[in-house]
PDB file of N, CA and C in Angstrom:
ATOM      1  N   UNK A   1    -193.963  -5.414   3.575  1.00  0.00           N
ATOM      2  CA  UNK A   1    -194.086  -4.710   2.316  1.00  0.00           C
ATOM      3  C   UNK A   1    -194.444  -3.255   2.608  1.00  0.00           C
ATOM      4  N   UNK A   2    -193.960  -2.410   1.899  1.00  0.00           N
ATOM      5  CA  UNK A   2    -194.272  -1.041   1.977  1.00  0.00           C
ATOM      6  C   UNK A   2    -195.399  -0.332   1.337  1.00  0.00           C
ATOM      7  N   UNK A   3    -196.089   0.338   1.828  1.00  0.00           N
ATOM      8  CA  UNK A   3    -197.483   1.159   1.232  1.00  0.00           C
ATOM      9  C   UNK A   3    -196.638   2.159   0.330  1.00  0.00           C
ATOM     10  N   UNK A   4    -197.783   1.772  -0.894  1.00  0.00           N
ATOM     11  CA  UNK A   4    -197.725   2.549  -1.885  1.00  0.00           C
ATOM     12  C   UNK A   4    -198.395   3.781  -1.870  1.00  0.00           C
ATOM     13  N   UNK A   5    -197.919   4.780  -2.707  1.00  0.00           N
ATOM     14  CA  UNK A   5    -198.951   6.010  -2.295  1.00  0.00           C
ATOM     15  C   UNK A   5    -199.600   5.866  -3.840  1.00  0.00           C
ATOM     16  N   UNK A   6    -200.958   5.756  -4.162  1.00  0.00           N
ATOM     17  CA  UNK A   6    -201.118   5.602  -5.645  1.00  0.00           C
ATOM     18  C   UNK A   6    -202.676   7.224  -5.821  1.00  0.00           C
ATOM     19  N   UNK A   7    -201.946   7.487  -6.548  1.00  0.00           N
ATOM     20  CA  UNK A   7    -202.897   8.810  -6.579  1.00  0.00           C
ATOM     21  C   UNK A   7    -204.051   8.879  -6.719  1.00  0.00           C
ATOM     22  N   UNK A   8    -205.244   9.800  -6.660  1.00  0.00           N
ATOM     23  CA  UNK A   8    -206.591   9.687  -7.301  1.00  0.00           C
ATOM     24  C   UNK A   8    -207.004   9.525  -8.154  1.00  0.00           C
ATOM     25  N   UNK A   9    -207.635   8.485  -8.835  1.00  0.00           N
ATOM     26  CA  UNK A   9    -208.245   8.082  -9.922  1.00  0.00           C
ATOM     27  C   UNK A   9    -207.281   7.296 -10.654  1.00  0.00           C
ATOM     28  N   UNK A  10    -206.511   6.576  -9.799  1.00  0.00           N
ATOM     29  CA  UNK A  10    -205.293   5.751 -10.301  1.00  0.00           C
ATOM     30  C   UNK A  10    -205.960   4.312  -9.286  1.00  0.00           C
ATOM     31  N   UNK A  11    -205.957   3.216  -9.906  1.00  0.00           N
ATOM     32  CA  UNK A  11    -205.965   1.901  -9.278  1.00  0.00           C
ATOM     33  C   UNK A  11    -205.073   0.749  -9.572  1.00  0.00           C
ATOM     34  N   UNK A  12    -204.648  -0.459  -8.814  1.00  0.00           N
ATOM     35  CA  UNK A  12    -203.920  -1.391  -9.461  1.00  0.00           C
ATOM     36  C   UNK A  12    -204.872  -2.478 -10.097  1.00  0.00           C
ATOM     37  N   UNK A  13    -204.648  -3.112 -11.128  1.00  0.00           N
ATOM     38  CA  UNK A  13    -205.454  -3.862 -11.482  1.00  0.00           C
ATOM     39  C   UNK A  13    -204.758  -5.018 -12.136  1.00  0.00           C
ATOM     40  N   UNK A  14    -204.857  -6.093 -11.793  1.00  0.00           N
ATOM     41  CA  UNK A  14    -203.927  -7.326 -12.486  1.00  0.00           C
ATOM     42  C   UNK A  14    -202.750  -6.960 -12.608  1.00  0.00           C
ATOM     43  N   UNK A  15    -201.932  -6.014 -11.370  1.00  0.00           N
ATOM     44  CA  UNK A  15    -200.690  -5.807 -11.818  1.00  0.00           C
ATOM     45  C   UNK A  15    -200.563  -4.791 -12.527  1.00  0.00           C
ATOM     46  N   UNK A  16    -201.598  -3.759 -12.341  1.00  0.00           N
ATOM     47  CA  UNK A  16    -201.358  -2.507 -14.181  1.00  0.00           C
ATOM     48  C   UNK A  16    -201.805  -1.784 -13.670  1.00  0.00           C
ATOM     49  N   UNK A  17    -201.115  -0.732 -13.310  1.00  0.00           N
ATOM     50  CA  UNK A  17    -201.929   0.847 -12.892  1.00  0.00           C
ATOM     51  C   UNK A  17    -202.600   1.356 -14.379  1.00  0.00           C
ATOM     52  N   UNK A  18    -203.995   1.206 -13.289  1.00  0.00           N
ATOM     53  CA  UNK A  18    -205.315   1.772 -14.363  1.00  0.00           C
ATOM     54  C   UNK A  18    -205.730   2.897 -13.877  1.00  0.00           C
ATOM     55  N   UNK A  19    -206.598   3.857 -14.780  1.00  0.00           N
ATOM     56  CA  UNK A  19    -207.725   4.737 -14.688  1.00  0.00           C
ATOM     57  C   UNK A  19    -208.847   4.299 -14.083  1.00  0.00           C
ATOM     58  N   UNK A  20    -209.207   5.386 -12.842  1.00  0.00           N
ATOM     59  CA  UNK A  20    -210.439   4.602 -12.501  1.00  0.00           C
ATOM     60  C   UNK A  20    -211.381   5.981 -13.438  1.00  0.00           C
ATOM     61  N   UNK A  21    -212.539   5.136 -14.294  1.00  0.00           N
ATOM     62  CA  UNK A  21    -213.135   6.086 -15.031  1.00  0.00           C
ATOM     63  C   UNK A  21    -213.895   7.645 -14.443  1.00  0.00           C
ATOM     64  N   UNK A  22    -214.669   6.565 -13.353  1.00  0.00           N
ATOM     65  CA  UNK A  22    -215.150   8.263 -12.879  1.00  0.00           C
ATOM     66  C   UNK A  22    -214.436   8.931 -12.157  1.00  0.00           C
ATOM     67  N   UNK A  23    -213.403   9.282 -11.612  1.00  0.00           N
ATOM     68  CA  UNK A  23    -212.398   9.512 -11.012  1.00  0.00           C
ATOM     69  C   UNK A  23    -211.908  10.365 -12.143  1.00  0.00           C
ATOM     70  N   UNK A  24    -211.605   9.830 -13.007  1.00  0.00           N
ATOM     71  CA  UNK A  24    -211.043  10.066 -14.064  1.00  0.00           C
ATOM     72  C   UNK A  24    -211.836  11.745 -15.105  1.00  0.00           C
ATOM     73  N   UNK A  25    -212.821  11.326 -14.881  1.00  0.00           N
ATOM     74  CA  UNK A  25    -214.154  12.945 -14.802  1.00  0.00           C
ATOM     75  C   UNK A  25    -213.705  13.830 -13.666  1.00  0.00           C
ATOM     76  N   UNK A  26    -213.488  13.586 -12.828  1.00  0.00           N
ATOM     77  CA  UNK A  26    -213.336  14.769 -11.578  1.00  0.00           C
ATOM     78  C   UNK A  26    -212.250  15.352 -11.774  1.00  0.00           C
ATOM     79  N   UNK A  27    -210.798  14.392 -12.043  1.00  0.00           N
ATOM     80  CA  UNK A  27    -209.297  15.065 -12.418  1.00  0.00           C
ATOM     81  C   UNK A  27    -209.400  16.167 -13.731  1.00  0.00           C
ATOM     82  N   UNK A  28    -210.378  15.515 -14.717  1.00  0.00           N
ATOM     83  CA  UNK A  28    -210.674  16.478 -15.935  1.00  0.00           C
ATOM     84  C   UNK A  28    -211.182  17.875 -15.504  1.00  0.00           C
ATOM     85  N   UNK A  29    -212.487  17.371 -14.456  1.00  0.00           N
ATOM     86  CA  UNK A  29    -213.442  18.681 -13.925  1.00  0.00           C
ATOM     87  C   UNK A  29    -212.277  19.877 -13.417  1.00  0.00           C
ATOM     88  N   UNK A  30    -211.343  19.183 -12.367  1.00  0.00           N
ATOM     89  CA  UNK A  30    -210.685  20.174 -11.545  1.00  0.00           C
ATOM     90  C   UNK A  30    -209.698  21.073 -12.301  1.00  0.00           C
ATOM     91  N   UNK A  31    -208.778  20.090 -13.605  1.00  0.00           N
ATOM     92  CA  UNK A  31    -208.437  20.762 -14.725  1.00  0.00           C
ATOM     93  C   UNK A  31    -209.202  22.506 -15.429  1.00  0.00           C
ATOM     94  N   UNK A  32    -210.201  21.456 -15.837  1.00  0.00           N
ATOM     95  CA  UNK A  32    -210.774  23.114 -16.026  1.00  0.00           C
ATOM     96  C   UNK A  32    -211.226  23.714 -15.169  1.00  0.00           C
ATOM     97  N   UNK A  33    -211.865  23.597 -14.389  1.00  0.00           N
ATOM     98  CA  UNK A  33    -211.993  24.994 -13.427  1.00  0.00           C
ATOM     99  C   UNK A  33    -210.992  25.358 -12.813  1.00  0.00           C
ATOM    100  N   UNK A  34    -209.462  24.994 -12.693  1.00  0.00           N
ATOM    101  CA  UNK A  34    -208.410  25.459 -12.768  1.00  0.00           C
ATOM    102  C   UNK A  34    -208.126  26.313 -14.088  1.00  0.00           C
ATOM    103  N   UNK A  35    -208.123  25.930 -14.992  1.00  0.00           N
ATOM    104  CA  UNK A  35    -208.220  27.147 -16.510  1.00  0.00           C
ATOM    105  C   UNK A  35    -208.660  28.034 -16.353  1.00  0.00           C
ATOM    106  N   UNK A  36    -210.157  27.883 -15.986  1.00  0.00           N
ATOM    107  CA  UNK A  36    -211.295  29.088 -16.250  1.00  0.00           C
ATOM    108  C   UNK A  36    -211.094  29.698 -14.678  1.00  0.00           C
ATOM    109  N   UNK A  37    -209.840  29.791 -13.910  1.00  0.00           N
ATOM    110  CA  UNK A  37    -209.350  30.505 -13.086  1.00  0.00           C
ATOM    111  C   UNK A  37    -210.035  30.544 -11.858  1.00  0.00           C
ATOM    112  N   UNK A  38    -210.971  29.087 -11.517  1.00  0.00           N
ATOM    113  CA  UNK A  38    -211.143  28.862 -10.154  1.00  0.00           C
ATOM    114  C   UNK A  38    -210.161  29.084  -8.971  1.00  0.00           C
ATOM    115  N   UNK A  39    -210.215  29.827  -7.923  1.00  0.00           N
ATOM    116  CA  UNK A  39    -209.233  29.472  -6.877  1.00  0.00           C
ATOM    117  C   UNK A  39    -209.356  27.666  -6.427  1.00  0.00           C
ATOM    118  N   UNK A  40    -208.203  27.498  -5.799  1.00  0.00           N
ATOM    119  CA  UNK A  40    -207.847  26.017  -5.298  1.00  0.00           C
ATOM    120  C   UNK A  40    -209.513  25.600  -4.202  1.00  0.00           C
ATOM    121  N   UNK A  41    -209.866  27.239  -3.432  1.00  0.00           N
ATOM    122  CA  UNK A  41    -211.228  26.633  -2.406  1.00  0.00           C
ATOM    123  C   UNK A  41    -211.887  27.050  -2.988  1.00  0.00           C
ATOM    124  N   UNK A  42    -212.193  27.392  -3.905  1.00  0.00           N
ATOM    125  CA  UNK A  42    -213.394  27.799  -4.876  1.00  0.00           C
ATOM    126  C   UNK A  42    -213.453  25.958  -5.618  1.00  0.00           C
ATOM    127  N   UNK A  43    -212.641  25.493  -6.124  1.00  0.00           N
ATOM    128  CA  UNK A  43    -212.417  23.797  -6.784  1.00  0.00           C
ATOM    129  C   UNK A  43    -213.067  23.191  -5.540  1.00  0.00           C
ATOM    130  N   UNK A  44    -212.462  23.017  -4.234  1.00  0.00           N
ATOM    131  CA  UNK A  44    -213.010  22.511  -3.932  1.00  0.00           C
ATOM    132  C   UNK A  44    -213.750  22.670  -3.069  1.00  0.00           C
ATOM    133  N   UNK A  45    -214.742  24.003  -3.021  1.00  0.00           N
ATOM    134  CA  UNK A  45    -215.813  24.256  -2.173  1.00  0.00           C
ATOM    135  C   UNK A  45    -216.847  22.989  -3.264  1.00  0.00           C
ATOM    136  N   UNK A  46    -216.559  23.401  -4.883  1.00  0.00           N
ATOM    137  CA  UNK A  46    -217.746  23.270  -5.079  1.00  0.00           C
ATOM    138  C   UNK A  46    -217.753  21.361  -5.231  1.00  0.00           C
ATOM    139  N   UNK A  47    -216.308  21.244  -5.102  1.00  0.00           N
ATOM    140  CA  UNK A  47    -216.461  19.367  -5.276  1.00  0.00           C
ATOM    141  C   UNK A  47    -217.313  19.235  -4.068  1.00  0.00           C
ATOM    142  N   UNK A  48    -217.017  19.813  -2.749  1.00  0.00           N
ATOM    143  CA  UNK A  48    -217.826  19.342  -1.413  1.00  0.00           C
ATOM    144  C   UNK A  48    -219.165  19.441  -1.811  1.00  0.00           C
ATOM    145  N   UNK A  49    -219.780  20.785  -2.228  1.00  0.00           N
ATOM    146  CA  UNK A  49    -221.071  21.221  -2.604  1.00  0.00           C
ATOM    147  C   UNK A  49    -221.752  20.295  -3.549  1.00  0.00           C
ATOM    148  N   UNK A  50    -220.991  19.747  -4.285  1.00  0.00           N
ATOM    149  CA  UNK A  50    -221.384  18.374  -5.400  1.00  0.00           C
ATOM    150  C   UNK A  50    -221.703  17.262  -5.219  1.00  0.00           C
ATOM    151  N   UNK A  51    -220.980  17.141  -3.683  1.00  0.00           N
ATOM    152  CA  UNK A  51    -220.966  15.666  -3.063  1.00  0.00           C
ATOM    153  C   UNK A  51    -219.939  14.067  -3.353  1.00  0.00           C
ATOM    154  N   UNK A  52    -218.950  14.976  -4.518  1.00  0.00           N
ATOM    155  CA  UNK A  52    -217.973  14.372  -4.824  1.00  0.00           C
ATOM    156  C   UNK A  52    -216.879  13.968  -3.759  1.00  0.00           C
ATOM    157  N   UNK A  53    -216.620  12.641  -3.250  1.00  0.00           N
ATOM    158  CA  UNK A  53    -216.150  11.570  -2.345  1.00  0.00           C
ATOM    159  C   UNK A  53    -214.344  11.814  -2.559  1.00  0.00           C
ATOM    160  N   UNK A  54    -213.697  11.807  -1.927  1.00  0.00           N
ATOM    161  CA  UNK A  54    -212.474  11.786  -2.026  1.00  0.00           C
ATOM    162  C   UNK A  54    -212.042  10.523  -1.376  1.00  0.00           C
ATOM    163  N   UNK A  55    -211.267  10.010  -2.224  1.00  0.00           N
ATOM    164  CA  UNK A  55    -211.088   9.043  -1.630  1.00  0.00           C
ATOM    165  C   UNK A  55    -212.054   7.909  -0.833  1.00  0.00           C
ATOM    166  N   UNK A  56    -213.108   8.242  -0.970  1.00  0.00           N
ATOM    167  CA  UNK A  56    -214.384   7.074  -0.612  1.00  0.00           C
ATOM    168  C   UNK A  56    -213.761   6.660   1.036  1.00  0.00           C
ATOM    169  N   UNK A  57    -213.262   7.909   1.389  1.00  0.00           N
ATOM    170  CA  UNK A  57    -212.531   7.390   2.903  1.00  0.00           C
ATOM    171  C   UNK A  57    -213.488   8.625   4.092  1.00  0.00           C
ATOM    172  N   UNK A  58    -214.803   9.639   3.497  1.00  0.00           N
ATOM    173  CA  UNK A  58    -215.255  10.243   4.070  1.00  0.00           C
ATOM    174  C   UNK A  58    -214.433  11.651   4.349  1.00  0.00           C
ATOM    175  N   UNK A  59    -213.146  11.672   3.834  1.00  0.00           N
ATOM    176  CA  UNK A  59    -212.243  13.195   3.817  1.00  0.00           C
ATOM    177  C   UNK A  59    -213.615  14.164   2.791  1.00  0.00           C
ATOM    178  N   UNK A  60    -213.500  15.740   3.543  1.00  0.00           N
ATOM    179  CA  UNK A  60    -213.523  16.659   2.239  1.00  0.00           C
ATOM    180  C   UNK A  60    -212.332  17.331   1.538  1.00  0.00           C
ATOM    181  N   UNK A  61    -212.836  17.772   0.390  1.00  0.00           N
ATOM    182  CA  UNK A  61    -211.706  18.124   0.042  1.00  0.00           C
ATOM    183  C   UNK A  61    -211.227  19.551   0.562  1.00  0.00           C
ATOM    184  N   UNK A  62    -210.434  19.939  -0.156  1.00  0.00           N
ATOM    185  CA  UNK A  62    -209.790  21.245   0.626  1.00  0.00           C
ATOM    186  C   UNK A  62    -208.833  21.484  -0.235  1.00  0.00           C
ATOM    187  N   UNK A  63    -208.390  23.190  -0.114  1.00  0.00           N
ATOM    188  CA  UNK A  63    -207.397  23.602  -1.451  1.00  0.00           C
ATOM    189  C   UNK A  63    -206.144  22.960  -1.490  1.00  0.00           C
ATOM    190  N   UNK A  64    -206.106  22.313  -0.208  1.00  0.00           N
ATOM    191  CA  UNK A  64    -204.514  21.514  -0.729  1.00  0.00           C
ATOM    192  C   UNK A  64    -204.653  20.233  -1.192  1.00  0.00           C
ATOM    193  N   UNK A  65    -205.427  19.599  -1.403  1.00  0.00           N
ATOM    194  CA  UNK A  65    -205.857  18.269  -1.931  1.00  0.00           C
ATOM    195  C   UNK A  65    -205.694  18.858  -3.342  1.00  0.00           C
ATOM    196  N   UNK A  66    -206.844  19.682  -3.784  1.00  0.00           N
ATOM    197  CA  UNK A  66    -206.649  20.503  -5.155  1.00  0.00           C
ATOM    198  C   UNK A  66    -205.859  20.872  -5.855  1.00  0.00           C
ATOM    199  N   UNK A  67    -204.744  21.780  -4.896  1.00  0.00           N
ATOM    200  CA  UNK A  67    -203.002  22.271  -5.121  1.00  0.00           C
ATOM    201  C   UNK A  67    -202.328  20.804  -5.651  1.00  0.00           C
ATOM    202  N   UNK A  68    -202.505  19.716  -4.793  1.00  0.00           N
ATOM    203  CA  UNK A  68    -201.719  18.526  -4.778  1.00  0.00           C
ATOM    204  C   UNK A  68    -201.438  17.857  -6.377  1.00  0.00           C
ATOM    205  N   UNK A  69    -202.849  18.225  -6.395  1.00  0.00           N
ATOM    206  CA  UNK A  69    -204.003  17.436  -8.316  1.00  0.00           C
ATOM    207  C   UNK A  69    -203.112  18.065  -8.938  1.00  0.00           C
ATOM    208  N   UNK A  70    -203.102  19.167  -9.354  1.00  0.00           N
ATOM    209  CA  UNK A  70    -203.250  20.295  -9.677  1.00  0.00           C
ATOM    210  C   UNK A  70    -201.194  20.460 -10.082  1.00  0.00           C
ATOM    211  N   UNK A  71    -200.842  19.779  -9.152  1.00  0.00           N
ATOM    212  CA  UNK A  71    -199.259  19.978  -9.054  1.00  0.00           C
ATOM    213  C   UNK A  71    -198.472  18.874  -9.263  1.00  0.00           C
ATOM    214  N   UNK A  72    -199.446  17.367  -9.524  1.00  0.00           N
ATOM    215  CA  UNK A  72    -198.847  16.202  -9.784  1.00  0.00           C
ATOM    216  C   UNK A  72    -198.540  15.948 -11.027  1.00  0.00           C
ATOM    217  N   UNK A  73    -197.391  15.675 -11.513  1.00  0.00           N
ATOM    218  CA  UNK A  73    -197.251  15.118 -13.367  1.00  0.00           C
ATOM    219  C   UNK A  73    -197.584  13.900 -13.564  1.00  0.00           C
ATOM    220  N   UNK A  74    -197.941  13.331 -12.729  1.00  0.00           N
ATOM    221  CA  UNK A  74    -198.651  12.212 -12.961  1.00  0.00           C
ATOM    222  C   UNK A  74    -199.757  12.128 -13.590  1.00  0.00           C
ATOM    223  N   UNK A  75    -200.188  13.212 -13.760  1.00  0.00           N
ATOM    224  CA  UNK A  75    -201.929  13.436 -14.135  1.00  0.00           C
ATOM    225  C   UNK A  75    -201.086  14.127 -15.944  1.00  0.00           C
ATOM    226  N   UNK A  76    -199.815  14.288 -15.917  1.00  0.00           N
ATOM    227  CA  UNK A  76    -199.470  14.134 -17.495  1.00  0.00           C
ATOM    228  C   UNK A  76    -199.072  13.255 -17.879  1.00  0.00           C
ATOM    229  N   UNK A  77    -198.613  11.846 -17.450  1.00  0.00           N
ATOM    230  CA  UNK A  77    -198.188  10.832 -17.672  1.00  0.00           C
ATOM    231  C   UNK A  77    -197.288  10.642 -17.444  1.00  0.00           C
ATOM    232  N   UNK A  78    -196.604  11.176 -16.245  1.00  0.00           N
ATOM    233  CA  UNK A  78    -194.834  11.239 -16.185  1.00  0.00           C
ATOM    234  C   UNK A  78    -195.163   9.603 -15.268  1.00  0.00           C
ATOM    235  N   UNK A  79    -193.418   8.966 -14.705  1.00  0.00           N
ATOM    236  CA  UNK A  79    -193.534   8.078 -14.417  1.00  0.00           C
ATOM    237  C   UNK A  79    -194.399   6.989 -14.986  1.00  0.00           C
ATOM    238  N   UNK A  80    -194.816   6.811 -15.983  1.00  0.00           N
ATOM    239  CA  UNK A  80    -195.233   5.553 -16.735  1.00  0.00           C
ATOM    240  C   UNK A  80    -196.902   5.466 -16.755  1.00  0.00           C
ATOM    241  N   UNK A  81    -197.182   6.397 -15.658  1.00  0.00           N
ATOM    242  CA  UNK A  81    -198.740   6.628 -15.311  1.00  0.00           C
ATOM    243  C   UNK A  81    -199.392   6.924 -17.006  1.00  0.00           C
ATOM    244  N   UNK A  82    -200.839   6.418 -16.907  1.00  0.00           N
ATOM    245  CA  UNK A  82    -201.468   6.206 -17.880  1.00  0.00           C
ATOM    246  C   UNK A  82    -202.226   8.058 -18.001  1.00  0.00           C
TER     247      UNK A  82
END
């Protein structure tokens, strides 16, 4: 079987790509301080500085993790995503 790539703050659950809730706060967070015209390492100096987990795999983040968020339509609901 082939690995899925399933994005941040996205989980499978009984078969149903869900929201993971707090996850789901950080994609919002990075949103706006993208608005209010954060740079990409300015986002995520301050997720590191926060102590916010990426991926719960021990990565920090970094402006291309941010760029990535930031550049996925998935996070508008394209592809069926919630």
């Amino acid at each position: 079987m082939a690995n899925r790539y399933i994005p941040f703050g996205y989980e499978i659950t009984e078969g149903k790509l869900t929201i993971i809730e707090k996850e789901r706060e950080i994609i919002e967070n990075i949103f706006a301080m993208y608005i209010n015209k954060m740079s990409f390492m300015e986002i995520a100096t301050r997720m590191n500085d926060g102590g916010v987990s990426y991926n719960n795999d021990g990565r920090s983040w970094n402006k291309n993790i941010v760029k990535r968020i930031l550049e996925n339509e998935k996070y508008l609901g394209k592809d069926g995503y919630p």
